[in-house]
C-alpha atoms as a PDB file:
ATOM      1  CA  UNK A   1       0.000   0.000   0.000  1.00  0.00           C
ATOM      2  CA  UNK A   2       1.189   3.604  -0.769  1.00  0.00           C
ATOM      3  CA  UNK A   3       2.070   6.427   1.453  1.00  0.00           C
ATOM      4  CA  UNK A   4      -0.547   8.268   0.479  1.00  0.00           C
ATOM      5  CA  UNK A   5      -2.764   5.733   1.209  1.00  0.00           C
ATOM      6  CA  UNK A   6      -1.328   4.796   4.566  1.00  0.00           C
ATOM      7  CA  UNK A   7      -1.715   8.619   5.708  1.00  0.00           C
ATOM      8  CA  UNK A   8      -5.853   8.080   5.096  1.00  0.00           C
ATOM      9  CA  UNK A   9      -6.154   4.996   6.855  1.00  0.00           C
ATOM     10  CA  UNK A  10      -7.799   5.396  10.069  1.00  0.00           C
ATOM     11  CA  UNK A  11      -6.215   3.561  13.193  1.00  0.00           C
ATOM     12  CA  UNK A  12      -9.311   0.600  14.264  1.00  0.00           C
ATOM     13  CA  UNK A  13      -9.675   2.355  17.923  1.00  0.00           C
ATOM     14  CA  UNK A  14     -10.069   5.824  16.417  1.00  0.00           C
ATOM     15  CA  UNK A  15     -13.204   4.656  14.608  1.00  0.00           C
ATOM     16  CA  UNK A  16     -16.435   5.953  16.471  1.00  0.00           C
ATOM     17  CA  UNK A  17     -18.275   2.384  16.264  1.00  0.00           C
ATOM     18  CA  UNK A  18     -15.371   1.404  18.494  1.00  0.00           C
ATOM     19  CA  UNK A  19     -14.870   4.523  20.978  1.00  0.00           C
ATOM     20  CA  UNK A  20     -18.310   6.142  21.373  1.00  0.00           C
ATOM     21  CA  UNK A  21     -20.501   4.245  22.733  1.00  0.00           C
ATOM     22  CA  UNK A  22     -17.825   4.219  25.926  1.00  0.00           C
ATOM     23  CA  UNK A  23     -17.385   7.779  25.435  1.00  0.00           C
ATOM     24  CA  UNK A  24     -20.941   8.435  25.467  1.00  0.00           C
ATOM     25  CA  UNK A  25     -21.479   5.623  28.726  1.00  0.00           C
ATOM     26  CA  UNK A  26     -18.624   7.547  30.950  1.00  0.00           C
ATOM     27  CA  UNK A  27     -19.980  11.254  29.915  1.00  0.00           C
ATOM     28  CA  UNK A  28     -23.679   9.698  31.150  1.00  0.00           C
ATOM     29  CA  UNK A  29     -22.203   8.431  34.649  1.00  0.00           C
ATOM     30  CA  UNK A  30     -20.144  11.361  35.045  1.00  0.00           C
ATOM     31  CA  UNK A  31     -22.479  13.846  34.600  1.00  0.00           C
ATOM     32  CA  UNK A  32     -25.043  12.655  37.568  1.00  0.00           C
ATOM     33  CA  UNK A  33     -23.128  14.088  40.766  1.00  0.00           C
ATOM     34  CA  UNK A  34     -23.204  17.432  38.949  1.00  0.00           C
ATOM     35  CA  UNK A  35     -26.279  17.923  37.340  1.00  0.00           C
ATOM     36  CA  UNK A  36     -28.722  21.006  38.941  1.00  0.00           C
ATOM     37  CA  UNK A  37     -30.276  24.102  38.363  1.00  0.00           C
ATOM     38  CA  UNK A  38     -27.916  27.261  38.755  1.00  0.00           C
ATOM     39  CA  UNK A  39     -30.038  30.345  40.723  1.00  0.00           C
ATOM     40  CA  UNK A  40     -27.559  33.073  38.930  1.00  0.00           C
ATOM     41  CA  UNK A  41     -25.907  32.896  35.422  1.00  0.00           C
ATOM     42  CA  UNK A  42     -22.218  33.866  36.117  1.00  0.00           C
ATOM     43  CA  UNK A  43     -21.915  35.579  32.298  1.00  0.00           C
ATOM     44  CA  UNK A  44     -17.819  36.615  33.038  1.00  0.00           C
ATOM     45  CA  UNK A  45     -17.526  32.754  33.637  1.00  0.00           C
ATOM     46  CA  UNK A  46     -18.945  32.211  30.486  1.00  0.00           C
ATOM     47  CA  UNK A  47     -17.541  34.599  28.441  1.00  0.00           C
ATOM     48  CA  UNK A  48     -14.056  33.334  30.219  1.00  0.00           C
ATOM     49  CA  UNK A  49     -14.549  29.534  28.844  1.00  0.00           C
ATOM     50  CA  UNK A  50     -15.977  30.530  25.504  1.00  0.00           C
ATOM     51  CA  UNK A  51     -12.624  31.970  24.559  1.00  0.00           C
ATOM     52  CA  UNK A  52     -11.091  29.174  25.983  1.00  0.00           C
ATOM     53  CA  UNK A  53     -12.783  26.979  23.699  1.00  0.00           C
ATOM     54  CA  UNK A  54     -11.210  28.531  21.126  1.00  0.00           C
ATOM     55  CA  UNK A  55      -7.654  28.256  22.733  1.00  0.00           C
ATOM     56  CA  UNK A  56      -8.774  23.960  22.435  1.00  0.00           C
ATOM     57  CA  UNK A  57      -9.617  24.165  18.775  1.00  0.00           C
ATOM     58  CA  UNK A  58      -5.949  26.065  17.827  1.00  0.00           C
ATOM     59  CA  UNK A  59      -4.136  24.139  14.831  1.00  0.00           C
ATOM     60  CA  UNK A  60      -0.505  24.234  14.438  1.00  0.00           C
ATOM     61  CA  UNK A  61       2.754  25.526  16.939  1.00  0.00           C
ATOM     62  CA  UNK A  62       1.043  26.765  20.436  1.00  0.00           C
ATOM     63  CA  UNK A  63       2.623  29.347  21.881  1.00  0.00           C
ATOM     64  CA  UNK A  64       4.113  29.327  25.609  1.00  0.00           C
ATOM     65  CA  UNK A  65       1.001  30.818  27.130  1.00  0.00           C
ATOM     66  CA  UNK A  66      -1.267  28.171  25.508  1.00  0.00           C
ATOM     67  CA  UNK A  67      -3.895  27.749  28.710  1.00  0.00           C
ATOM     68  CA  UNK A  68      -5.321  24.495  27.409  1.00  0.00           C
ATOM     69  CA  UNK A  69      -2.777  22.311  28.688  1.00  0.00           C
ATOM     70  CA  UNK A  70      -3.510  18.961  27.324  1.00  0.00           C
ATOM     71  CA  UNK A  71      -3.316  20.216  23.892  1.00  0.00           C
ATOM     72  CA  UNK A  72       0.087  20.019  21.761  1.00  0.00           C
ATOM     73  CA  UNK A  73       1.548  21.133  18.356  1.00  0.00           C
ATOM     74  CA  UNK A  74      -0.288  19.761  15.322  1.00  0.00           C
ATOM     75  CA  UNK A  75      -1.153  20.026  11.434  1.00  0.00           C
ATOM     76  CA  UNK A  76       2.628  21.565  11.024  1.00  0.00           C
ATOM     77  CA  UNK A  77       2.644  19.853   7.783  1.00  0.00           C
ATOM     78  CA  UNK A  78      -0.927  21.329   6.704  1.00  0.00           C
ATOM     79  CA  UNK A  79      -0.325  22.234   2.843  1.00  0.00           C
ATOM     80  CA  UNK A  80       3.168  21.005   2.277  1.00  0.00           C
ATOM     81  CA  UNK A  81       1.441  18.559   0.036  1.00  0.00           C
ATOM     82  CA  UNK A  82       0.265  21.126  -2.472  1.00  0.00           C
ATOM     83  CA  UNK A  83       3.805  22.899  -1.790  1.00  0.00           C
ATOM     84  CA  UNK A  84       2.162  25.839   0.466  1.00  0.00           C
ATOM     85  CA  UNK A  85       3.889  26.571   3.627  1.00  0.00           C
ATOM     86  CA  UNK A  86       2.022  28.192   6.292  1.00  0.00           C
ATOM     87  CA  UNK A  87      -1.046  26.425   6.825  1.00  0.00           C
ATOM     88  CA  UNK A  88      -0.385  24.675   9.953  1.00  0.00           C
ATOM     89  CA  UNK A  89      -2.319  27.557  11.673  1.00  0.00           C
ATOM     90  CA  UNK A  90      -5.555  28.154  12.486  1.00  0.00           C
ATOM     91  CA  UNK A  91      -8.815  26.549  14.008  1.00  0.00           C
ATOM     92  CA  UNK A  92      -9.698  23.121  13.534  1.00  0.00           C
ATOM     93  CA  UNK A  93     -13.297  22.910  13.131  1.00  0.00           C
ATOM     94  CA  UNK A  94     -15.374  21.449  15.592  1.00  0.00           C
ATOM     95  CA  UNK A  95     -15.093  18.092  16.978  1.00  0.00           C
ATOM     96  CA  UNK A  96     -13.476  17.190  14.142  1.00  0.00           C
ATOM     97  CA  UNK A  97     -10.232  18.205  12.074  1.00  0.00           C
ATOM     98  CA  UNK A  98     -11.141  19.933   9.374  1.00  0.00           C
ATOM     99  CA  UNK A  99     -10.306  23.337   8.625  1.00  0.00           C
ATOM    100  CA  UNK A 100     -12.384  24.997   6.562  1.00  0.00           C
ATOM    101  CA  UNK A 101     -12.219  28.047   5.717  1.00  0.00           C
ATOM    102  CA  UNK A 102     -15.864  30.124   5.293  1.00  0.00           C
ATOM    103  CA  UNK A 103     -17.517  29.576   8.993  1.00  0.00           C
ATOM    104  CA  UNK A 104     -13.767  30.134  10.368  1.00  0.00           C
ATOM    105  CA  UNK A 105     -13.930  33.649   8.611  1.00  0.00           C
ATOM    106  CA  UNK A 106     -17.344  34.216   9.936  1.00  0.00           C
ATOM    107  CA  UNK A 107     -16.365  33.555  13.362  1.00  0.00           C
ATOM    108  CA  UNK A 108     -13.315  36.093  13.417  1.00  0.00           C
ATOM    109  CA  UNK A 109     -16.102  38.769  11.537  1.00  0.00           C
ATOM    110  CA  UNK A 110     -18.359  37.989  14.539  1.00  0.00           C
ATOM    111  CA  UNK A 111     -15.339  38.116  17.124  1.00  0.00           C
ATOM    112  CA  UNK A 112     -13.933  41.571  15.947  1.00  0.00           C
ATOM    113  CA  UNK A 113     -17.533  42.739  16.050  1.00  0.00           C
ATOM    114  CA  UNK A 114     -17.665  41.783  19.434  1.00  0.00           C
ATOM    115  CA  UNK A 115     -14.679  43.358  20.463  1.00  0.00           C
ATOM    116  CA  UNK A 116     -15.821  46.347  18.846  1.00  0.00           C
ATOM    117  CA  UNK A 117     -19.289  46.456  20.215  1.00  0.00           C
ATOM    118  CA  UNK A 118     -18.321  45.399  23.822  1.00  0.00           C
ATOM    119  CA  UNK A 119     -14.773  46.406  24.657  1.00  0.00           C
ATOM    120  CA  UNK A 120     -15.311  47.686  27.952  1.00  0.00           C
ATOM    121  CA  UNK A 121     -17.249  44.971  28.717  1.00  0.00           C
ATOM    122  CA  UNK A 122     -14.957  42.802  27.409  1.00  0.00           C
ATOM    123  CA  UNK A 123     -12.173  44.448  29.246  1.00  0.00           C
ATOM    124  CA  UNK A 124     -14.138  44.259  32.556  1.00  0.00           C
ATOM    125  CA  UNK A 125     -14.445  40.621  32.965  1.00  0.00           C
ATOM    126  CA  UNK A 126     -10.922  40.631  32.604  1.00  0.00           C
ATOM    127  CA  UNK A 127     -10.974  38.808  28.947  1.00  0.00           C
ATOM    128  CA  UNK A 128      -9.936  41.635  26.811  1.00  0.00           C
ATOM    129  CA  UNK A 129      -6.342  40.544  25.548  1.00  0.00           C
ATOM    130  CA  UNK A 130      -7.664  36.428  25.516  1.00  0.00           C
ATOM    131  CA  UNK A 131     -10.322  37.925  22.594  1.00  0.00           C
ATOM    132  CA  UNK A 132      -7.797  39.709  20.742  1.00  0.00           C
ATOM    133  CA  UNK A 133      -5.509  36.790  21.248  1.00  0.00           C
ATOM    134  CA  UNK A 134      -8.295  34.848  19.588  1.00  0.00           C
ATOM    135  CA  UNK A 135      -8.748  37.236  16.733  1.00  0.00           C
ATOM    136  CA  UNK A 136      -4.965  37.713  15.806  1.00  0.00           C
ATOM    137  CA  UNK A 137      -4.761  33.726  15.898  1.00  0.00           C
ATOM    138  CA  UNK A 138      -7.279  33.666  13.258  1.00  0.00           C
ATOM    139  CA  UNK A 139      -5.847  36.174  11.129  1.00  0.00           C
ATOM    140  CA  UNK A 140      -2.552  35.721  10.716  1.00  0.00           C
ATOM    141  CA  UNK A 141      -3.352  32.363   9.441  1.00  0.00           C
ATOM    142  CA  UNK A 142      -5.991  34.118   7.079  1.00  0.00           C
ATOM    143  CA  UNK A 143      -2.701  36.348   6.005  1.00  0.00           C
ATOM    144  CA  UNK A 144      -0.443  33.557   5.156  1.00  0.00           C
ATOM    145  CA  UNK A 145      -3.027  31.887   3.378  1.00  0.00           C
ATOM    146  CA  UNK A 146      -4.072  34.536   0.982  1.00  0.00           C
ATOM    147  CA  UNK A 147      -0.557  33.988  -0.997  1.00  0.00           C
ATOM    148  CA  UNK A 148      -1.481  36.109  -3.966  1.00  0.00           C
ATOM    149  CA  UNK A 149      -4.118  38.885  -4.491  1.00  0.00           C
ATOM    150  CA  UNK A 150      -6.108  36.344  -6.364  1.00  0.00           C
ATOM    151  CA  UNK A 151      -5.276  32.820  -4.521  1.00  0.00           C
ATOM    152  CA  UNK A 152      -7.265  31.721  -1.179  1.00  0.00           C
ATOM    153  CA  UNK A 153      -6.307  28.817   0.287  1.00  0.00           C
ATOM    154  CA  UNK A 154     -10.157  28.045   1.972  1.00  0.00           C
ATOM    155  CA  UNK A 155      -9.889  24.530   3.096  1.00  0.00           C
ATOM    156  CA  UNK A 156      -7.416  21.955   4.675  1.00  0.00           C
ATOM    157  CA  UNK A 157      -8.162  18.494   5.104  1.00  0.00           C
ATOM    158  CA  UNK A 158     -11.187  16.488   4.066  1.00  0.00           C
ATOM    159  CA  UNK A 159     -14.639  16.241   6.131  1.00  0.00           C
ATOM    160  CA  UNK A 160     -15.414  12.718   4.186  1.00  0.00           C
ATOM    161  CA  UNK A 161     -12.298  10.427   5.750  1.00  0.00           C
ATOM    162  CA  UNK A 162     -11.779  12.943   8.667  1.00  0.00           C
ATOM    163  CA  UNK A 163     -15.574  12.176  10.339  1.00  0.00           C
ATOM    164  CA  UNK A 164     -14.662   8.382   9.587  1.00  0.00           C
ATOM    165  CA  UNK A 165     -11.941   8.543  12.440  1.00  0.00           C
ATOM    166  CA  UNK A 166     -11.995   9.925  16.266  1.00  0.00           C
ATOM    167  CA  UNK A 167      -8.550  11.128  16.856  1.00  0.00           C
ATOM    168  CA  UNK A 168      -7.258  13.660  18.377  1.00  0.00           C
ATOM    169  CA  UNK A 169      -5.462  16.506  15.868  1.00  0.00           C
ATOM    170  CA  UNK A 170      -1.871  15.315  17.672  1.00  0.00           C
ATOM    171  CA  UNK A 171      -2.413  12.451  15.994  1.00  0.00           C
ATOM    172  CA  UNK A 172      -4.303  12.360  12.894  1.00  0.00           C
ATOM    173  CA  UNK A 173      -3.933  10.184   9.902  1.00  0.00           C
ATOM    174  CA  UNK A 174      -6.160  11.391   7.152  1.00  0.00           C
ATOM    175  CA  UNK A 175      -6.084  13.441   4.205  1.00  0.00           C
ATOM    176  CA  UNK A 176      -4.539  16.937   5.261  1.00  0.00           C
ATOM    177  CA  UNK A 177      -5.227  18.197   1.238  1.00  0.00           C
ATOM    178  CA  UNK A 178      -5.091  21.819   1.344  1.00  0.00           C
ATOM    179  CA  UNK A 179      -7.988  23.227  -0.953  1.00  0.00           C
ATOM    180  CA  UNK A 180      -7.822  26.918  -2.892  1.00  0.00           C
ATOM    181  CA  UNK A 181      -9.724  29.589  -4.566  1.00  0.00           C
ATOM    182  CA  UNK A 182      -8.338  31.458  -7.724  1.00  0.00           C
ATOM    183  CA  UNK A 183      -9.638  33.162 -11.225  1.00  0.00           C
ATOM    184  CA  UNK A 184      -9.921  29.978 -12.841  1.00  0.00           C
ATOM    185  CA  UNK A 185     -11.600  28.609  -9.282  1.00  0.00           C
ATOM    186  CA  UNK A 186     -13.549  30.870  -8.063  1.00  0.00           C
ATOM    187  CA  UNK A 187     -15.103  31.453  -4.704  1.00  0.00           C
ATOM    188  CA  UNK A 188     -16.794  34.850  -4.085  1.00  0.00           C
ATOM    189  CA  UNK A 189     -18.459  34.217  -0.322  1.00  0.00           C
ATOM    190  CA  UNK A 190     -15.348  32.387   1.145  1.00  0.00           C
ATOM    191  CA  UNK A 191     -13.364  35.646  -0.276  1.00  0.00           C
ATOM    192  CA  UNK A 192     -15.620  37.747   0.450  1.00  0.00           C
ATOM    193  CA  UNK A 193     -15.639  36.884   4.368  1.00  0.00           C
ATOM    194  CA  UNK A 194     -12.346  36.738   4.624  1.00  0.00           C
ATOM    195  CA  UNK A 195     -12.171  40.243   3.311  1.00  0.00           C
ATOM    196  CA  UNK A 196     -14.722  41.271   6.294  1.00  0.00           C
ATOM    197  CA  UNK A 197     -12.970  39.122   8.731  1.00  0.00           C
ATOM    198  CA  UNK A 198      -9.848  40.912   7.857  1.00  0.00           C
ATOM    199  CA  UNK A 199     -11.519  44.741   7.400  1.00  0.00           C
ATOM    200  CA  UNK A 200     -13.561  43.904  11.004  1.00  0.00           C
ATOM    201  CA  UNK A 201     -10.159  42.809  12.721  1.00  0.00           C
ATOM    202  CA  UNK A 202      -8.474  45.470  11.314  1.00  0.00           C
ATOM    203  CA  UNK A 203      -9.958  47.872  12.978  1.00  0.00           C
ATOM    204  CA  UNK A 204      -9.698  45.793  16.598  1.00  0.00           C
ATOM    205  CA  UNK A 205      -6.075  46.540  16.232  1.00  0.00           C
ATOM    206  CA  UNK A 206      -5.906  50.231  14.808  1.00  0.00           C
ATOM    207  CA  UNK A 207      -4.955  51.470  17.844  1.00  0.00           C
ATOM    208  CA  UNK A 208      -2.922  49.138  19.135  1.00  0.00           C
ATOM    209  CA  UNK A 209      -1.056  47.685  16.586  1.00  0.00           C
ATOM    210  CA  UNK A 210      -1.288  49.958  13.725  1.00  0.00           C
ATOM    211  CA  UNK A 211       1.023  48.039  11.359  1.00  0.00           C
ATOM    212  CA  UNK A 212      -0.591  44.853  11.744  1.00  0.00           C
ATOM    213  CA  UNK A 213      -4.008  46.547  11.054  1.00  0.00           C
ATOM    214  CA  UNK A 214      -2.853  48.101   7.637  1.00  0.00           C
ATOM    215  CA  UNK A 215      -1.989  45.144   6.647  1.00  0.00           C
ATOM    216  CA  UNK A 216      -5.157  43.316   7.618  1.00  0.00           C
ATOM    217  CA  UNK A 217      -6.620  46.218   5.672  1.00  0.00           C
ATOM    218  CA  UNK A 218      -4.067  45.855   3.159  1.00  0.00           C
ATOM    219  CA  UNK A 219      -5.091  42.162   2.283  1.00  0.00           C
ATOM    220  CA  UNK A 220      -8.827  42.824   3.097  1.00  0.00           C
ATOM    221  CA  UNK A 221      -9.320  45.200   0.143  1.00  0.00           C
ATOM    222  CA  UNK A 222      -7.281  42.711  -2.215  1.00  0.00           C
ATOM    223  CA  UNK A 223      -9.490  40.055  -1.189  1.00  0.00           C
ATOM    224  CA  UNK A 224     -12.727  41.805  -1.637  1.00  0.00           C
ATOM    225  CA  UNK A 225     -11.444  42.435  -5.132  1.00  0.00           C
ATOM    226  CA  UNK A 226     -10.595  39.648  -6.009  1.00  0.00           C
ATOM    227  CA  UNK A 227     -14.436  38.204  -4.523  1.00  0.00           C
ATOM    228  CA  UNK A 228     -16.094  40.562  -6.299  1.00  0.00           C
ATOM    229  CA  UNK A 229     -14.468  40.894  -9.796  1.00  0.00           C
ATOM    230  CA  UNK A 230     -13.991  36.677 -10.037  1.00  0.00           C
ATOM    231  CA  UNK A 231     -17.399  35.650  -9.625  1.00  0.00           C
ATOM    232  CA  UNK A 232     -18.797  32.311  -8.554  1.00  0.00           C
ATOM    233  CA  UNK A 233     -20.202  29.796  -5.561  1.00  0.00           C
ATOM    234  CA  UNK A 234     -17.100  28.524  -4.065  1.00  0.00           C
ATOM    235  CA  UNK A 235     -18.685  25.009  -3.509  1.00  0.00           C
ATOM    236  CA  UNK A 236     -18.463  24.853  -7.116  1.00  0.00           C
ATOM    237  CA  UNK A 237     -14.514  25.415  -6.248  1.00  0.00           C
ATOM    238  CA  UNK A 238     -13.880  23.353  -3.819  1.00  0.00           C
ATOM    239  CA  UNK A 239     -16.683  20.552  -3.757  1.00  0.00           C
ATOM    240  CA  UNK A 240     -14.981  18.985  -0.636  1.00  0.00           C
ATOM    241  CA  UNK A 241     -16.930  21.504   0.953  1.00  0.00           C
ATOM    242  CA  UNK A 242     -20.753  21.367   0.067  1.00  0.00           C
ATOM    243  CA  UNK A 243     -21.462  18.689   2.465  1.00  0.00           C
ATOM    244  CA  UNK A 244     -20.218  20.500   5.478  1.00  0.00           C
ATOM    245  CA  UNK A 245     -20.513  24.545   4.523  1.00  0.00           C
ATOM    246  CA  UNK A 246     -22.796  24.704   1.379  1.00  0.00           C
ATOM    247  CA  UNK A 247     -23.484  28.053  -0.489  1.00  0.00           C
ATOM    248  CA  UNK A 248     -26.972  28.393   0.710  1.00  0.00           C
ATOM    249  CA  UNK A 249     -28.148  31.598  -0.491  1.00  0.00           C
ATOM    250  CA  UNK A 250     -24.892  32.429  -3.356  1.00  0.00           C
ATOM    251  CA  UNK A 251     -21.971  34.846  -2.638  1.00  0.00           C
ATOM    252  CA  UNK A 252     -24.193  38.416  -3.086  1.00  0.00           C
ATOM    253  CA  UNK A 253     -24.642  38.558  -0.009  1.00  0.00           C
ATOM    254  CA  UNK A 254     -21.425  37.728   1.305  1.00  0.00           C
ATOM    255  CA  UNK A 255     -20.077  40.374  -1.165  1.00  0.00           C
ATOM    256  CA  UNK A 256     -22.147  43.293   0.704  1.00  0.00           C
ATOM    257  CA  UNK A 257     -21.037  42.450   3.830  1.00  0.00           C
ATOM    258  CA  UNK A 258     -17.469  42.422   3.347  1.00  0.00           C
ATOM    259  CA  UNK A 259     -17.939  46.136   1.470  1.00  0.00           C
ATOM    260  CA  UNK A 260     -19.587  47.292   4.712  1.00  0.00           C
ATOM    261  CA  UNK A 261     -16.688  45.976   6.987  1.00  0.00           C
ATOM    262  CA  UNK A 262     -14.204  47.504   4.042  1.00  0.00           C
ATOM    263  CA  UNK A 263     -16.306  50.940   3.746  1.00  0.00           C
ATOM    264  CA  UNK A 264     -16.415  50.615   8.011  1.00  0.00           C
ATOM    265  CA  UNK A 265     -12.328  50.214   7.758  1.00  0.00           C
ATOM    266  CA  UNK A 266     -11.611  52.995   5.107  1.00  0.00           C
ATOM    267  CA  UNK A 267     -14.522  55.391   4.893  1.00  0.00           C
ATOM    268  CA  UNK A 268     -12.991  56.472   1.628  1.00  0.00           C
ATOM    269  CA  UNK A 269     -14.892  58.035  -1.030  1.00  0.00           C
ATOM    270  CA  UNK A 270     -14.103  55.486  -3.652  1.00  0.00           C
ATOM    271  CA  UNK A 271     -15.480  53.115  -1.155  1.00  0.00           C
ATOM    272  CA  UNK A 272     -18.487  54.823  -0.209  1.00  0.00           C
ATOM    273  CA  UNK A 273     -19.446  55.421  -3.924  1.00  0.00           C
ATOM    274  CA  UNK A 274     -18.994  51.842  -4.916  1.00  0.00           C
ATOM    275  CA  UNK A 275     -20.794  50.700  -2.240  1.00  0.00           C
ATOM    276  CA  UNK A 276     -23.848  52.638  -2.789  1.00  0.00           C
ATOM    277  CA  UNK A 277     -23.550  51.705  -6.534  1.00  0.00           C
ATOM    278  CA  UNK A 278     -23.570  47.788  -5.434  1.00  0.00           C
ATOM    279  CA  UNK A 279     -26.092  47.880  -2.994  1.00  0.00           C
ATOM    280  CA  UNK A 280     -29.150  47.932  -4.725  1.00  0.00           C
ATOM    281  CA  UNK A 281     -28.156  45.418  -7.203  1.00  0.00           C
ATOM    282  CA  UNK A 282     -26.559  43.044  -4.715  1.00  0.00           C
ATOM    283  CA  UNK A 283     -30.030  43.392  -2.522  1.00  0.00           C
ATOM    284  CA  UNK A 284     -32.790  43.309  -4.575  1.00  0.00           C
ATOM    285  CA  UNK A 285     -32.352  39.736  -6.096  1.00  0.00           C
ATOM    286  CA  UNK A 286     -31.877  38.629  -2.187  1.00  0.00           C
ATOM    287  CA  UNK A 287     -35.625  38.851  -1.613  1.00  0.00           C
ATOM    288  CA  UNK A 288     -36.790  40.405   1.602  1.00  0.00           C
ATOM    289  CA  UNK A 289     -33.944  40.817   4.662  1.00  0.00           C
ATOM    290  CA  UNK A 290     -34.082  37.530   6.873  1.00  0.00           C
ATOM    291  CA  UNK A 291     -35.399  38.138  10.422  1.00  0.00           C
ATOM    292  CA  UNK A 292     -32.464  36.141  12.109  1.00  0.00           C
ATOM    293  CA  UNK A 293     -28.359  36.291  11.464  1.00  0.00           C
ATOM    294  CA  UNK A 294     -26.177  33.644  10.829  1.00  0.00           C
ATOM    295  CA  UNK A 295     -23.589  32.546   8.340  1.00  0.00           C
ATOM    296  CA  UNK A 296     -26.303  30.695   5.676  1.00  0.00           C
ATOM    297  CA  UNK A 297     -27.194  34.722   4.852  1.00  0.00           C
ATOM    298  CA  UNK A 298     -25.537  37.878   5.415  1.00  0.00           C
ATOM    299  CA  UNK A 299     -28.436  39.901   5.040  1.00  0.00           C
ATOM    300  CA  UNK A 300     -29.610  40.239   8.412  1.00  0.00           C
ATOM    301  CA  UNK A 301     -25.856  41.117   9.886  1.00  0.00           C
ATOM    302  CA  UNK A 302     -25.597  43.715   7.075  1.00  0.00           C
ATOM    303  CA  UNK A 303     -28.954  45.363   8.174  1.00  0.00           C
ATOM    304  CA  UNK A 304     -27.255  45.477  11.758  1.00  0.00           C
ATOM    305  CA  UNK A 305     -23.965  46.943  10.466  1.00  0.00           C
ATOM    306  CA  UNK A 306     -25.814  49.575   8.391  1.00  0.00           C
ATOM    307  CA  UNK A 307     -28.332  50.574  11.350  1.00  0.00           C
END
């Protein structure tokens, strides 16, 4: 058997059938001596341990102050197969390995946002540098793996052999393919967000770190360009995707909310005009605004941006 086939087997005890049902058993028994009904809700507490979530999910070389202990280096190799360097960076996923790139964009938009909108608060609980920790982890993966003005490398690893095994990312042995978007590839919403991930973060860090923000800025405008002018459904692109993170409503609306967080970052004329030019056309074919956010349509966020 090959190498390359070798590196998608998956080891017999990392197969769910085999580990779940014990997993699920001990989780069951464990979770008796601890189960009640909290009086207060203890939101510092919570806001503490969602960022620390995102400290477990890290991909690639942890730095020293890495407060999830148990986890270790992994996916150093991430794109070395397509002869990228860079990729080992990151978040994986969810309980799995993948790495893909559109709701990973989304959730740095959404995290810069936050920052924005809540700083004090933020700063308050005490979590203020763990959140911007969080966002800078994000994007300076996002920055090393936007390797030309119009190349996006969206996706590593594949969600087909990598939900076949349970293993931990220390030790995985399935396909670690790294997946891109170019001119001849297209993929308008995963470079769209990644421009508004980049514009929204950029701003996070104007005042503090005002050469990293220009060049967030610097590769959000390039990426919005590249979204906008190269049109098409990146699950068309990269079809290792439309299982997991379909193109549920196209890449319009993607495309007006990375101009907002652009026009937010720049407030340049140019800007402002070709938003206002793109706005009506972008909307209109939408339909009506939907009356809840989330990453299947950008509509609703935009409204919220715009108000």
């Amino acid at each position: 058997m090959g190498k390359k086939n070798m590196q998608s087997q998956c080891h017999p005890f990392a197969h769910p059938k085999h580990f779940l049902p014990r997993f699920l058993l001990v989780l069951v028994f464990s979770l008796f001596p601890t189960l009640s009904f909290p009086q207060t809700f203890d939101y510092g507490d919570a806001l503490h341990k969602s960022l620390l979530y995102f400290e477990a999910q890290r991909s690639g070389r942890l730095p020293y102050n890495q407060r999830v202990t148990w986890r270790h280096h992994s996916g150093l190799t991430d794109g070395l197969e397509q002869g990228v360097r860079g990729l080992g960076g990151r978040y994986y996923d969810a309980g799995d390995n993948v790495k893909f790139g559109l709701p990973m964009a989304y959730t740095i938009t959404l995290l810069s946002w936050g920052v924005l909108e809540f700083e004090d608060q933020i700063a308050a609980a005490g979590e203020l540098q763990h959140a911007l920790q969080a966002i800078k982890w994000g994007t300076d993966y996002l920055i090393k793996a936007h390797t030309h003005p119009h190349v996006l490398w969206a996706q590593v690893g594949d969600g087909d052999t990598d939900h076949l095994c349970w293993q931990r990312p220390e030790d995985m042995t399935t396909s670690r393919r790294a997946y891109k978007v170019d001119e001849e590839n297209p993929g308008s919403e995963v470079a769209a967000e990644t421009a508004a991930a980049m514009a929204a973060a950029s701003i996070v860090f104007r005042r503090t770190n005002p050469h990293y923000s220009h060049l967030l800025l610097e590769h959000a405008q390039q990426l919005f360009e590249f979204g906008e002018k190269y049109r098409g459904k990146y699950d068309e692109s990269i079809e290792a995707a439309k299982g997991y993170y379909p193109s549920v409503s196209g890449y319009l609306d993607e495309l007006l909310w990375a101009a907002l967080w652009v026009y937010k970052a720049t407030a340049t004329p140019p800007t402002s005009i070709m938003l206002s030019r793109m706005g009506r056309r972008m909307v209109e074919p939408l339909g009506p605004s939907p009356n809840s956010a989330g990453m299947s349509s950008m509509l609703a966020s935009s409204s919220l941006l715009l108000w």
